[in-house]
C-alpha atoms as a PDB file:
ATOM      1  CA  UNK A   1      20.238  26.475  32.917  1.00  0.00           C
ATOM      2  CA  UNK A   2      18.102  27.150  29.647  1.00  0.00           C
ATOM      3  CA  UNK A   3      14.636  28.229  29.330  1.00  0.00           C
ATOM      4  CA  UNK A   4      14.054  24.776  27.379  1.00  0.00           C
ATOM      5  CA  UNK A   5      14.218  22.618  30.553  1.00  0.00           C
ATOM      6  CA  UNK A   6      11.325  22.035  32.915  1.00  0.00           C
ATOM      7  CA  UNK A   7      12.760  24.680  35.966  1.00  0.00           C
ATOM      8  CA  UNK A   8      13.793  27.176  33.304  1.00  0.00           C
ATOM      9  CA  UNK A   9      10.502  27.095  31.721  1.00  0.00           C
ATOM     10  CA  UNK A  10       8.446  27.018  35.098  1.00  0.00           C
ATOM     11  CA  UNK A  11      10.784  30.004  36.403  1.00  0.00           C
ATOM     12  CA  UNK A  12       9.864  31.734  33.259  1.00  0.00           C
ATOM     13  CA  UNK A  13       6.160  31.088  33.557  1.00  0.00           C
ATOM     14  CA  UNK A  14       6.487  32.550  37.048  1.00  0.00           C
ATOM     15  CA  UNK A  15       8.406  35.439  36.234  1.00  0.00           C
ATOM     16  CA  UNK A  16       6.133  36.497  33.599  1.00  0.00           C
ATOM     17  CA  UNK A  17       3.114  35.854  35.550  1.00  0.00           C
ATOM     18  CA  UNK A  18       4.663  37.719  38.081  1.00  0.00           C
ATOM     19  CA  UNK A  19       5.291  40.786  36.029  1.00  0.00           C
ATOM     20  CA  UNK A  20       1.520  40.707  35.747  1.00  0.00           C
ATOM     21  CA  UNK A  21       0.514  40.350  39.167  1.00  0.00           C
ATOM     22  CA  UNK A  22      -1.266  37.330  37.750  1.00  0.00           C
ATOM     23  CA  UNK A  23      -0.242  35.018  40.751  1.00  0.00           C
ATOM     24  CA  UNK A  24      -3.177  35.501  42.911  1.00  0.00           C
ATOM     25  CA  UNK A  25      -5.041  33.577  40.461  1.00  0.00           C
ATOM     26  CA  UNK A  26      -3.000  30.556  40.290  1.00  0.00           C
ATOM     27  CA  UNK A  27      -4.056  28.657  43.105  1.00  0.00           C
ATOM     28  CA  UNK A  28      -3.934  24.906  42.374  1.00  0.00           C
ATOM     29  CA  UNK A  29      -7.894  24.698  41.723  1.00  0.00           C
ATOM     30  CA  UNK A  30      -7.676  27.769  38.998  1.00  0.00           C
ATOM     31  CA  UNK A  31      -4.602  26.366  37.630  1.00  0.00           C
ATOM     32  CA  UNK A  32      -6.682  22.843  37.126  1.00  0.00           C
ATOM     33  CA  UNK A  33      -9.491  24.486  35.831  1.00  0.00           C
ATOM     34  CA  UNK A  34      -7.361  26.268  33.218  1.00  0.00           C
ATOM     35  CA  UNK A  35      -5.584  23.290  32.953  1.00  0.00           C
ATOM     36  CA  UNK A  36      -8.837  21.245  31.833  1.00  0.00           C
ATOM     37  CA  UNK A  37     -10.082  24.226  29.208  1.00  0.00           C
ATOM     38  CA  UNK A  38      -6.741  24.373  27.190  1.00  0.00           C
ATOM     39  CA  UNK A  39      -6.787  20.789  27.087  1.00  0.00           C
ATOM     40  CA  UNK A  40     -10.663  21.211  25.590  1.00  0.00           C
ATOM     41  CA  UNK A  41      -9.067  23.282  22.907  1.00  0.00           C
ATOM     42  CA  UNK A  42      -6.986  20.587  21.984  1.00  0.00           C
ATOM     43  CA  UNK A  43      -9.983  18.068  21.858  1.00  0.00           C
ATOM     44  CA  UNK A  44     -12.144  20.839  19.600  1.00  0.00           C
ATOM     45  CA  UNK A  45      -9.559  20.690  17.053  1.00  0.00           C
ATOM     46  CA  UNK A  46     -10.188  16.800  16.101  1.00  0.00           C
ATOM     47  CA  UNK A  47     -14.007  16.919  17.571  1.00  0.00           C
ATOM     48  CA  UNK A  48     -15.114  16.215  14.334  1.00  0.00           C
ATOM     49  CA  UNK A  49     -12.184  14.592  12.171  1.00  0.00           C
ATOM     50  CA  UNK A  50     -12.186  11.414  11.043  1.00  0.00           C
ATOM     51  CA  UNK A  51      -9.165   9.334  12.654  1.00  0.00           C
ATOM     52  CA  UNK A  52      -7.569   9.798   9.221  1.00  0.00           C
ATOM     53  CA  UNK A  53      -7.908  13.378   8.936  1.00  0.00           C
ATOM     54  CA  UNK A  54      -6.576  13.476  12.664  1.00  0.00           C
ATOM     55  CA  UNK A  55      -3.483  11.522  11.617  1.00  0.00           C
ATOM     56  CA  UNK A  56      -2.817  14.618   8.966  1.00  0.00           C
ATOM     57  CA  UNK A  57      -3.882  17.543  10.577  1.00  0.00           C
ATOM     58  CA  UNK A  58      -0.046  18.791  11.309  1.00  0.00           C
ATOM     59  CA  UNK A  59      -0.140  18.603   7.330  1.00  0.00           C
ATOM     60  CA  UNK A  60      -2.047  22.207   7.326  1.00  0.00           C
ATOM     61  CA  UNK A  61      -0.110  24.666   8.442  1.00  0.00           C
ATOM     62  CA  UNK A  62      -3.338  26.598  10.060  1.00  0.00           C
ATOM     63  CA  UNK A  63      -4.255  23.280  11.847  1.00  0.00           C
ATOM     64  CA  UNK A  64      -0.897  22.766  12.852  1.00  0.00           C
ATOM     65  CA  UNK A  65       0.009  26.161  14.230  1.00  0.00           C
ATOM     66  CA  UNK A  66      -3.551  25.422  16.475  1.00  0.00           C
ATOM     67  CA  UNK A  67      -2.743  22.413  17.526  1.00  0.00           C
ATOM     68  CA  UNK A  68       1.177  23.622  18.665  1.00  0.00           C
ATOM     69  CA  UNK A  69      -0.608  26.852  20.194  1.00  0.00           C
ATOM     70  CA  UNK A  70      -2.729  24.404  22.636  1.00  0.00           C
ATOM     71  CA  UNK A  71       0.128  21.958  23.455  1.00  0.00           C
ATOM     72  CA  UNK A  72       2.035  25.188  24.090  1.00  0.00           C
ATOM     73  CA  UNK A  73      -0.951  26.193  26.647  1.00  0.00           C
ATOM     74  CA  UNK A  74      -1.772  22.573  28.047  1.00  0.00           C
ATOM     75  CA  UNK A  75       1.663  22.507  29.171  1.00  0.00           C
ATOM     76  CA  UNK A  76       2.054  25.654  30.418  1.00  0.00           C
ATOM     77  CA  UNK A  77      -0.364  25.448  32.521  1.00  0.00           C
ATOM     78  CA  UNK A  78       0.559  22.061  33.694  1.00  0.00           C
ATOM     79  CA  UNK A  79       4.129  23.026  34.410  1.00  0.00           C
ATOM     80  CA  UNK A  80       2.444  26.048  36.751  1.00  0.00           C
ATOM     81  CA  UNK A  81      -0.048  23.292  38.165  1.00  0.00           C
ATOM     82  CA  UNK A  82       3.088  21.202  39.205  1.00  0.00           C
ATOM     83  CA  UNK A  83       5.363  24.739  40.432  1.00  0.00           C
ATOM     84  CA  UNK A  84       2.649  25.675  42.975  1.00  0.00           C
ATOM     85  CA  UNK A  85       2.212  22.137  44.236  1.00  0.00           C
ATOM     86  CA  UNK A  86       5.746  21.239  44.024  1.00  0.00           C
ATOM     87  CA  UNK A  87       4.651  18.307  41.823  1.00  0.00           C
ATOM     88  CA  UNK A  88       8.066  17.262  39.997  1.00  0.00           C
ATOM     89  CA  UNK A  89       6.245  16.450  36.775  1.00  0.00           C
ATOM     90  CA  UNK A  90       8.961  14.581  35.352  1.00  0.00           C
ATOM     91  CA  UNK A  91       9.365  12.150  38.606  1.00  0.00           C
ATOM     92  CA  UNK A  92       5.680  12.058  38.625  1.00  0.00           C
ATOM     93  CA  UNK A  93       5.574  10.717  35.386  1.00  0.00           C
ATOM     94  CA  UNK A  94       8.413   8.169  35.819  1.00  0.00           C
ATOM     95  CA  UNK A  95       6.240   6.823  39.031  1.00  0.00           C
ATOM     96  CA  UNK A  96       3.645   6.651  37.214  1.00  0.00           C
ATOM     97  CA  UNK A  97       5.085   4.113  33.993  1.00  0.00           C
ATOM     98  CA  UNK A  98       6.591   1.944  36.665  1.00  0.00           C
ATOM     99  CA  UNK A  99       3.417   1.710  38.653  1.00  0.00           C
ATOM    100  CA  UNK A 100       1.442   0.999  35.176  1.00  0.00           C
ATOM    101  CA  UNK A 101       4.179  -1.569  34.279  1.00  0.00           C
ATOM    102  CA  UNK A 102       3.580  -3.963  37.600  1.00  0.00           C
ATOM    103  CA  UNK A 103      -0.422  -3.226  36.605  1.00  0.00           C
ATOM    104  CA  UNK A 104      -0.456  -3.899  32.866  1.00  0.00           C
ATOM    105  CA  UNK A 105       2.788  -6.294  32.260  1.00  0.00           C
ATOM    106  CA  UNK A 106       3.473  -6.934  29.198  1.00  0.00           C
ATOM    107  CA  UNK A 107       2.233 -10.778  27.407  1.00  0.00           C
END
């Protein structure tokens, strides 16, 4: 296993949360509240971009290395959401398309 898959990067997360005594605080509610503040960074970057400048903004290499930085902590978070829940985020989302496909089918 590598640390680029979803176990191998949740096992990381965990281990080096763990080196930290850090897991006390993630219960599911902080973990969602952390969750829903990275995911605010994200949104500040293109608060006030037109949708044009948002289409470019991986074009500056300071905007870009922002916007990778919050992805990077959106999912982190997310993947430790799903760990202490044991929410497998990948069969979540699969569920989820199907379920969205009998709602929304296609003209």
């Amino acid at each position: 296993m590598t640390d680029q898959d979803i176990a191998g990067l949740q096992h990381r997360l965990a281990e080096f949360a763990a080196a930290r005594n850090w897991e006390q605080y993630h219960t599911p509610k902080n973990l969602a509240a952390a969750l829903s503040v990275e995911a605010s960074e994200l949104v500040e970057i293109f608060q006030w971009l037109t949708p044009e400048e948002s289409a470019r903004v991986m074009e500056d290499a300071d905007s870009a290395h922002r916007v990778t930085d919050e992805v990077a902590d959106v999912l982190a978070y997310l993947l430790q959401f799903c760990a202490v829940l044991g929410v497998d985020p990948l069969d979540a989302l699969a569920a989820k398309i199907e379920r969205n496909e009998q709602r929304f089918p296609a003209p």
